[in-house]
N, C-alpha and C. Protein backbone atom coordinates (compact mmCIF):
# COMPACT_ATOMS: atom_id res chain seq x y z
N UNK A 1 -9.59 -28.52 -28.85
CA UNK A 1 -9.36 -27.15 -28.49
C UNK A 1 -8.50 -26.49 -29.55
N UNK A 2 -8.75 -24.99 -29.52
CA UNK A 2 -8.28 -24.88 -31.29
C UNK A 2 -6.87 -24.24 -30.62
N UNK A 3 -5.85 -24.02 -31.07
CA UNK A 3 -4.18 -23.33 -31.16
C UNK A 3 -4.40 -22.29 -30.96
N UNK A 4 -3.81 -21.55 -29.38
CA UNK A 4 -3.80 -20.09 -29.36
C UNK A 4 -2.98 -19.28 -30.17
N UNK A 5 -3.33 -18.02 -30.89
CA UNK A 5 -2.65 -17.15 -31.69
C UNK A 5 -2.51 -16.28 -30.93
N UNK A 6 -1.01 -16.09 -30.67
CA UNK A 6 -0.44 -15.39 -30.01
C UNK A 6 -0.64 -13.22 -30.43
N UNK A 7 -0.57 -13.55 -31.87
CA UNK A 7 -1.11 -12.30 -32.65
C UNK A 7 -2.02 -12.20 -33.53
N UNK A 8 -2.43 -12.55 -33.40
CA UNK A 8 -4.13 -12.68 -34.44
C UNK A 8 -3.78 -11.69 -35.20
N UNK A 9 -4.02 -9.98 -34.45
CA UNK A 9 -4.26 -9.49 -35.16
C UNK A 9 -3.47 -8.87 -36.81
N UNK A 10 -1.97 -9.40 -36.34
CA UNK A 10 -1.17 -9.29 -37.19
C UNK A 10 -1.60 -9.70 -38.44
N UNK A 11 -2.48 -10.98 -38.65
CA UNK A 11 -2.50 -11.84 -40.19
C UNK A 11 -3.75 -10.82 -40.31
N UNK A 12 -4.46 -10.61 -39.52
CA UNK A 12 -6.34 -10.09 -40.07
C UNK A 12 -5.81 -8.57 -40.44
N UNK A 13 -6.19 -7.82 -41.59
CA UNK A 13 -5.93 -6.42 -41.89
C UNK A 13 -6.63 -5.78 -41.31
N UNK A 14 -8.28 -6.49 -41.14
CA UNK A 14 -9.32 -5.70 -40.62
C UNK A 14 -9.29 -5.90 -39.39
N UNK A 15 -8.81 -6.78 -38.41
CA UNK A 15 -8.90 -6.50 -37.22
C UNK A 15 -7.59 -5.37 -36.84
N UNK A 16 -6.31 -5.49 -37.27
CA UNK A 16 -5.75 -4.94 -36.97
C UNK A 16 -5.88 -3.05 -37.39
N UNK A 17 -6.66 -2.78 -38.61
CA UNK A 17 -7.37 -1.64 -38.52
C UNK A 17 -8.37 -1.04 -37.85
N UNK A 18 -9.06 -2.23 -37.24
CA UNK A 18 -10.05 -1.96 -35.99
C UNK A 18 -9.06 -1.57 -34.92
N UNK A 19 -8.11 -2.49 -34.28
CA UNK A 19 -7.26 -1.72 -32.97
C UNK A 19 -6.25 -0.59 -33.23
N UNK A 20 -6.05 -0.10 -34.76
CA UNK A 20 -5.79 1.13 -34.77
C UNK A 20 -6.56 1.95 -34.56
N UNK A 21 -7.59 2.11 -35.01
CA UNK A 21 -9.08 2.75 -34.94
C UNK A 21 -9.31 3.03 -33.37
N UNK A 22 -9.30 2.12 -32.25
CA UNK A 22 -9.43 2.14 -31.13
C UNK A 22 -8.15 2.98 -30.41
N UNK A 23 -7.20 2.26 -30.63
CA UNK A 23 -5.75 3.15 -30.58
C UNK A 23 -6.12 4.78 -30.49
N UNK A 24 -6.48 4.95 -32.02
CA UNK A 24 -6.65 6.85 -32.04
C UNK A 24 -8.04 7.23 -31.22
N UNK A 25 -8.75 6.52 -31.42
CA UNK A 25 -9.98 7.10 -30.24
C UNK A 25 -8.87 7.42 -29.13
N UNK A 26 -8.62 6.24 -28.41
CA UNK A 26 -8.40 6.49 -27.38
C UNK A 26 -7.50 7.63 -26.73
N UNK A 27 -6.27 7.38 -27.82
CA UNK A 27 -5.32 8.72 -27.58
C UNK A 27 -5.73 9.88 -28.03
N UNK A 28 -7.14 10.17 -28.96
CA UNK A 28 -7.73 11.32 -28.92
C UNK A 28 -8.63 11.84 -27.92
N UNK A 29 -9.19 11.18 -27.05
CA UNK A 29 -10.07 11.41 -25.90
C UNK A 29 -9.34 11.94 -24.45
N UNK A 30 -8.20 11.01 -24.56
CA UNK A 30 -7.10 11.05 -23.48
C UNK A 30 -6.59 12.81 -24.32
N UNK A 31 -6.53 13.38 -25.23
CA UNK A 31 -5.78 14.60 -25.78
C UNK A 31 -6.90 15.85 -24.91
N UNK A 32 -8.42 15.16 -25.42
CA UNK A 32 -9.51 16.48 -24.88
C UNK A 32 -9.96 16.36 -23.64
N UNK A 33 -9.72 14.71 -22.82
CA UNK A 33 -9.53 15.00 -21.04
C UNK A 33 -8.27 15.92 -20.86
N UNK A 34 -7.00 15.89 -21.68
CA UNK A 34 -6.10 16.94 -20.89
C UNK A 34 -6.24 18.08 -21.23
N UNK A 35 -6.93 18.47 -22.68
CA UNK A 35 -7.30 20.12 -23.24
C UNK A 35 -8.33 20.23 -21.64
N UNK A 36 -9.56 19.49 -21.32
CA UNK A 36 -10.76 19.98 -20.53
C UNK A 36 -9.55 20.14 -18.71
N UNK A 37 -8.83 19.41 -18.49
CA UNK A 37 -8.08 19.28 -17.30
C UNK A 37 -7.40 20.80 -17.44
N UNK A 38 -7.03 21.23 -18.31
CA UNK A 38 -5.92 22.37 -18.62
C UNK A 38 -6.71 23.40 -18.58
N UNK A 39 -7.45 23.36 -18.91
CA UNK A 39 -8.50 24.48 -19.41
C UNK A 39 -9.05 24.90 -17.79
N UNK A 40 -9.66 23.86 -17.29
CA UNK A 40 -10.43 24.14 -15.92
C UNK A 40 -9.46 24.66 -15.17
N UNK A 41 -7.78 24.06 -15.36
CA UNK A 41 -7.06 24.54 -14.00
C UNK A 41 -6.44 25.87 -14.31
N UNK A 42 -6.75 26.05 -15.75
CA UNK A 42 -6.26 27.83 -15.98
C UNK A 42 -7.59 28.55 -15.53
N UNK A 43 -8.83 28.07 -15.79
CA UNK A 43 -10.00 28.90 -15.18
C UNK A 43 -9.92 28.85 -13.94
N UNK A 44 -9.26 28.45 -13.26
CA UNK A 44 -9.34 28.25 -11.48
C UNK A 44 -7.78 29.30 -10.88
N UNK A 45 -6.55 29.45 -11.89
CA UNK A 45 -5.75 29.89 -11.91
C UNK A 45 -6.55 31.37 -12.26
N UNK A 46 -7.02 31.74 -13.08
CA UNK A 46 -7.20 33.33 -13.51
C UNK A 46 -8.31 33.10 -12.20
N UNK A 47 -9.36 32.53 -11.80
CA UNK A 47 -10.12 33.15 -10.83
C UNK A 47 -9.39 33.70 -9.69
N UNK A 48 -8.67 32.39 -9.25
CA UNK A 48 -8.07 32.78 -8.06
C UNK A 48 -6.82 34.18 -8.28
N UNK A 49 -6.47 34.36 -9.69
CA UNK A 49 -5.76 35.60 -9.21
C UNK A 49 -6.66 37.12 -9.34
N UNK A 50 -7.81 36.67 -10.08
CA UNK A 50 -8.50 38.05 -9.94
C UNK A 50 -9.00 38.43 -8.29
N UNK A 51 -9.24 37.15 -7.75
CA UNK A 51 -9.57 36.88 -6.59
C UNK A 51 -8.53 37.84 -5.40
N UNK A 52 -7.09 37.25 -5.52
CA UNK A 52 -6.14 38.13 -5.06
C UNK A 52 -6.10 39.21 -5.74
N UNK A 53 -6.09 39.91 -6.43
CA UNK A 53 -5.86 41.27 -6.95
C UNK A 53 -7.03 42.13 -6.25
N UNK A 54 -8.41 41.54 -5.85
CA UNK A 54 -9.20 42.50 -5.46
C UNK A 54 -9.25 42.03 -3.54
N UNK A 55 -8.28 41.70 -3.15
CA UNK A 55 -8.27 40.91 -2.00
C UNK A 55 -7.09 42.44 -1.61
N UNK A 56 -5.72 41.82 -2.95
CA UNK A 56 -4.43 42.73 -2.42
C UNK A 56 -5.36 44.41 -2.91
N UNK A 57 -5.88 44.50 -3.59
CA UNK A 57 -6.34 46.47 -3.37
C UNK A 57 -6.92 46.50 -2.35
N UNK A 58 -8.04 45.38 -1.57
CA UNK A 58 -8.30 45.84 -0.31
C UNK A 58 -7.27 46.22 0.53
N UNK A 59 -6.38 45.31 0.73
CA UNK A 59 -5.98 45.37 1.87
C UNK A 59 -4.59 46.62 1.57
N UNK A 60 -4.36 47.00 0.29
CA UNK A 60 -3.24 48.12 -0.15
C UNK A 60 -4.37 49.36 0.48
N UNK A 61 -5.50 49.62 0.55
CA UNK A 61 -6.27 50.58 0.76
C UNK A 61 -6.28 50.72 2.34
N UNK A 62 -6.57 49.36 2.69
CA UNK A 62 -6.30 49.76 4.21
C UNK A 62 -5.20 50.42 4.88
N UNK A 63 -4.16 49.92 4.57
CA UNK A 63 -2.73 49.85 4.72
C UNK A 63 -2.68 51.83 4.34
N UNK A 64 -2.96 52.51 3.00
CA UNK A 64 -2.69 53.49 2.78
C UNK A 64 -3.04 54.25 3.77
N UNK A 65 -4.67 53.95 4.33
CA UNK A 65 -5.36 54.67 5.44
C UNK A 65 -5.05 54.79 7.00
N UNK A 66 -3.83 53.73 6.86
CA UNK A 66 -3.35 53.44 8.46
C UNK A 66 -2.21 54.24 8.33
N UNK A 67 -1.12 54.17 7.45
CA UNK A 67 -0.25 54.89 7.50
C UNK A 67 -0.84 56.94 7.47
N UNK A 68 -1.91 56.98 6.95
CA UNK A 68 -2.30 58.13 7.05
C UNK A 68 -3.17 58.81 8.29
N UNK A 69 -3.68 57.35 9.09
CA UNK A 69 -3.63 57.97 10.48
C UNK A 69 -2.75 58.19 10.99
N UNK A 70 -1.36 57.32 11.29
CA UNK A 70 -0.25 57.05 11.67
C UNK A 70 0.36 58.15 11.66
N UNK A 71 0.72 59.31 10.53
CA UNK A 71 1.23 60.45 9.71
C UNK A 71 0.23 61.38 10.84
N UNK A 72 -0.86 61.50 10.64
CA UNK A 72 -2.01 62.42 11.25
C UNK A 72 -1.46 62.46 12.79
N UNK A 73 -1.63 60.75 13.03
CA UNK A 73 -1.14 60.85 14.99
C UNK A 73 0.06 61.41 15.13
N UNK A 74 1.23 61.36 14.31
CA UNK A 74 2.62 61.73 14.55
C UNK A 74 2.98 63.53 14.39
N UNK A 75 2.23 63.88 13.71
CA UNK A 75 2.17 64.99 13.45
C UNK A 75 1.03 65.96 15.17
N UNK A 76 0.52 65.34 14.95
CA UNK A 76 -0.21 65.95 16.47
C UNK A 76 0.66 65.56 17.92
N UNK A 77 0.92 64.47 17.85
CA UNK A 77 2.15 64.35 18.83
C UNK A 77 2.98 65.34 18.80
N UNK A 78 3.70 65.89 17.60
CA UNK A 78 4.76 66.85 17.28
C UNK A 78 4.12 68.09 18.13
N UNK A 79 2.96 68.32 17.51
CA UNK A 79 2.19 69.68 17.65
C UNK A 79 1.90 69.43 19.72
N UNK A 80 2.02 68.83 19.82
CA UNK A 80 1.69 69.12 21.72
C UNK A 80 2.89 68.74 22.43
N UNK A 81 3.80 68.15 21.48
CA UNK A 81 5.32 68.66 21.92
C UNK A 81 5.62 69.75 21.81
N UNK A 82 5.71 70.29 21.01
CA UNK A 82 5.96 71.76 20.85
C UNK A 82 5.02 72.52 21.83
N UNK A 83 3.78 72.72 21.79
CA UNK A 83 3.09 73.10 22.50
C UNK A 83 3.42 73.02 24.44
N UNK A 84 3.91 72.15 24.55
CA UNK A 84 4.42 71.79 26.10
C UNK A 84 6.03 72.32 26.27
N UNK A 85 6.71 72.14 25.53
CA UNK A 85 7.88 72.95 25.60
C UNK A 85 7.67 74.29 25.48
N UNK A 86 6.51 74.86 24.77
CA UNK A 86 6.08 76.30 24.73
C UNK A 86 5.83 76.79 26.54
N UNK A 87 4.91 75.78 26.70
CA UNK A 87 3.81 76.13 28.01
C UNK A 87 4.96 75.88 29.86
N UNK A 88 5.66 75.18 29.21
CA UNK A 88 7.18 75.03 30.10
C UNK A 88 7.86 76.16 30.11
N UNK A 89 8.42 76.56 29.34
CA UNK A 89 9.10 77.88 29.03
C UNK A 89 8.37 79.00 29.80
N UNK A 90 6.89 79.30 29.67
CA UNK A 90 6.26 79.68 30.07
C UNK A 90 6.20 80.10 31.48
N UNK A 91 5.85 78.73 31.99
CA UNK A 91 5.61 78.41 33.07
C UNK A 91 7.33 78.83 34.05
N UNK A 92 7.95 78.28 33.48
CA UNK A 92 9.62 78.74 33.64
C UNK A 92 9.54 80.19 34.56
N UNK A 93 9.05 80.98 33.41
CA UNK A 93 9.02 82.82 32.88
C UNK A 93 8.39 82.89 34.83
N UNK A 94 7.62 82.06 34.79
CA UNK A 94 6.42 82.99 35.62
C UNK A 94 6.82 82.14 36.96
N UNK A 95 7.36 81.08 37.25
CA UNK A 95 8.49 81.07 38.28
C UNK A 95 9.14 81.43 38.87
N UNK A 96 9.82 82.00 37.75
CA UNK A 96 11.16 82.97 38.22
C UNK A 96 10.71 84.14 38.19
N UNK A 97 9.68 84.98 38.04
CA UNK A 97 9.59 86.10 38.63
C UNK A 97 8.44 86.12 39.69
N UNK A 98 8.08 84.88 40.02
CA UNK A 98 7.43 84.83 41.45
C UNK A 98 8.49 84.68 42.27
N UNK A 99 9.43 83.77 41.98
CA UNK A 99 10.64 84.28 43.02
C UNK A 99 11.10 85.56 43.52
N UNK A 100 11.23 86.09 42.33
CA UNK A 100 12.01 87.40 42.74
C UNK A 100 10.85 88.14 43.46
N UNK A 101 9.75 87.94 43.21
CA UNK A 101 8.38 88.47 44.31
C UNK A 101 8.65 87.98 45.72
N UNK A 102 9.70 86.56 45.47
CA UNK A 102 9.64 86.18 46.98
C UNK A 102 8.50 84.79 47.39
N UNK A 103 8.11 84.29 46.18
CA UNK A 103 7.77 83.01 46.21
C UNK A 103 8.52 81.68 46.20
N UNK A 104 8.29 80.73 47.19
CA UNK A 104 9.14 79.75 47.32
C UNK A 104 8.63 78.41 47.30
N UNK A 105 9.55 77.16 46.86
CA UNK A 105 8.14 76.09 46.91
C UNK A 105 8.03 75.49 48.10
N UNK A 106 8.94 75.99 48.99
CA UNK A 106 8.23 75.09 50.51
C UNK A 106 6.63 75.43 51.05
N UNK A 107 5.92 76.99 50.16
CA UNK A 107 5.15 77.43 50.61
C UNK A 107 5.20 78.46 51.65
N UNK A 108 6.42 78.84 52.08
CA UNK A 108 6.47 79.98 52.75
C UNK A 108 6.65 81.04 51.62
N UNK A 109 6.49 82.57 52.06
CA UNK A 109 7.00 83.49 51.32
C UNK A 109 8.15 84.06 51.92
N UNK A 110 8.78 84.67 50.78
CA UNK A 110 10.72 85.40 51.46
C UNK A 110 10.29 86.50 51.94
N UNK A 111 10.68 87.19 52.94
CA UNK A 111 10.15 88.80 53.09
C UNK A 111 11.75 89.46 52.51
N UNK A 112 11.62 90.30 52.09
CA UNK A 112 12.80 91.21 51.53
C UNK A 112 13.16 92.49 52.12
């Protein structure tokens, strides 16, 4: 049985230029799996933010249109507040000079 060599390749020039050779393959392949790894997860990074950007204008559009019903409803609320404090007042006016006519709310009338 022949004597194991613990480093062969140390004495052989040419083998040991062969496992340099292999060496740089390898750490060059391992360089363009991480360029192709990097690359895909920035293409998945820009999708997904174009993705949100036309996700967030939807939903900024909605949002503008709610607050502008919101504005619309609050403003008409205003307007039939006012309107009912008008029609109160009103109504007030024409109370009080059915009284003095002698109108009462039990439903009888006053004779004078």
């Amino acid at each position: 049985m022949p004597a194991k060599c613990n480093d062969c390749s140390s004495s052989d020039p040419e083998i040991k230029e062969e496992m340099e050779k292999d060496r740089l393959a390898l750490l060059s392949e391992e360089i363009v799996l991480q360029k192709l790894v990097a690359n895909e997860s920035l293409q998945r990074s820009k999708s997904l933010l174009t993705e949100s950007g036309i996700v967030y204008t939807h939903y900024k559009r909605e949002a503008e249109k709610c607050i502008a019903q919101v504005e619309t409803c609050e403003d008409a609320r205003e307007r039939a507040e006012a309107e009912l404090r008008e029609e109160l007042k009103v109504t007030a006016l024409w109370e009080q000079r059915a009284r003095e006519f002698g109108w009462s709310d039990s439903g009888k009338k006053r004779v004078q």
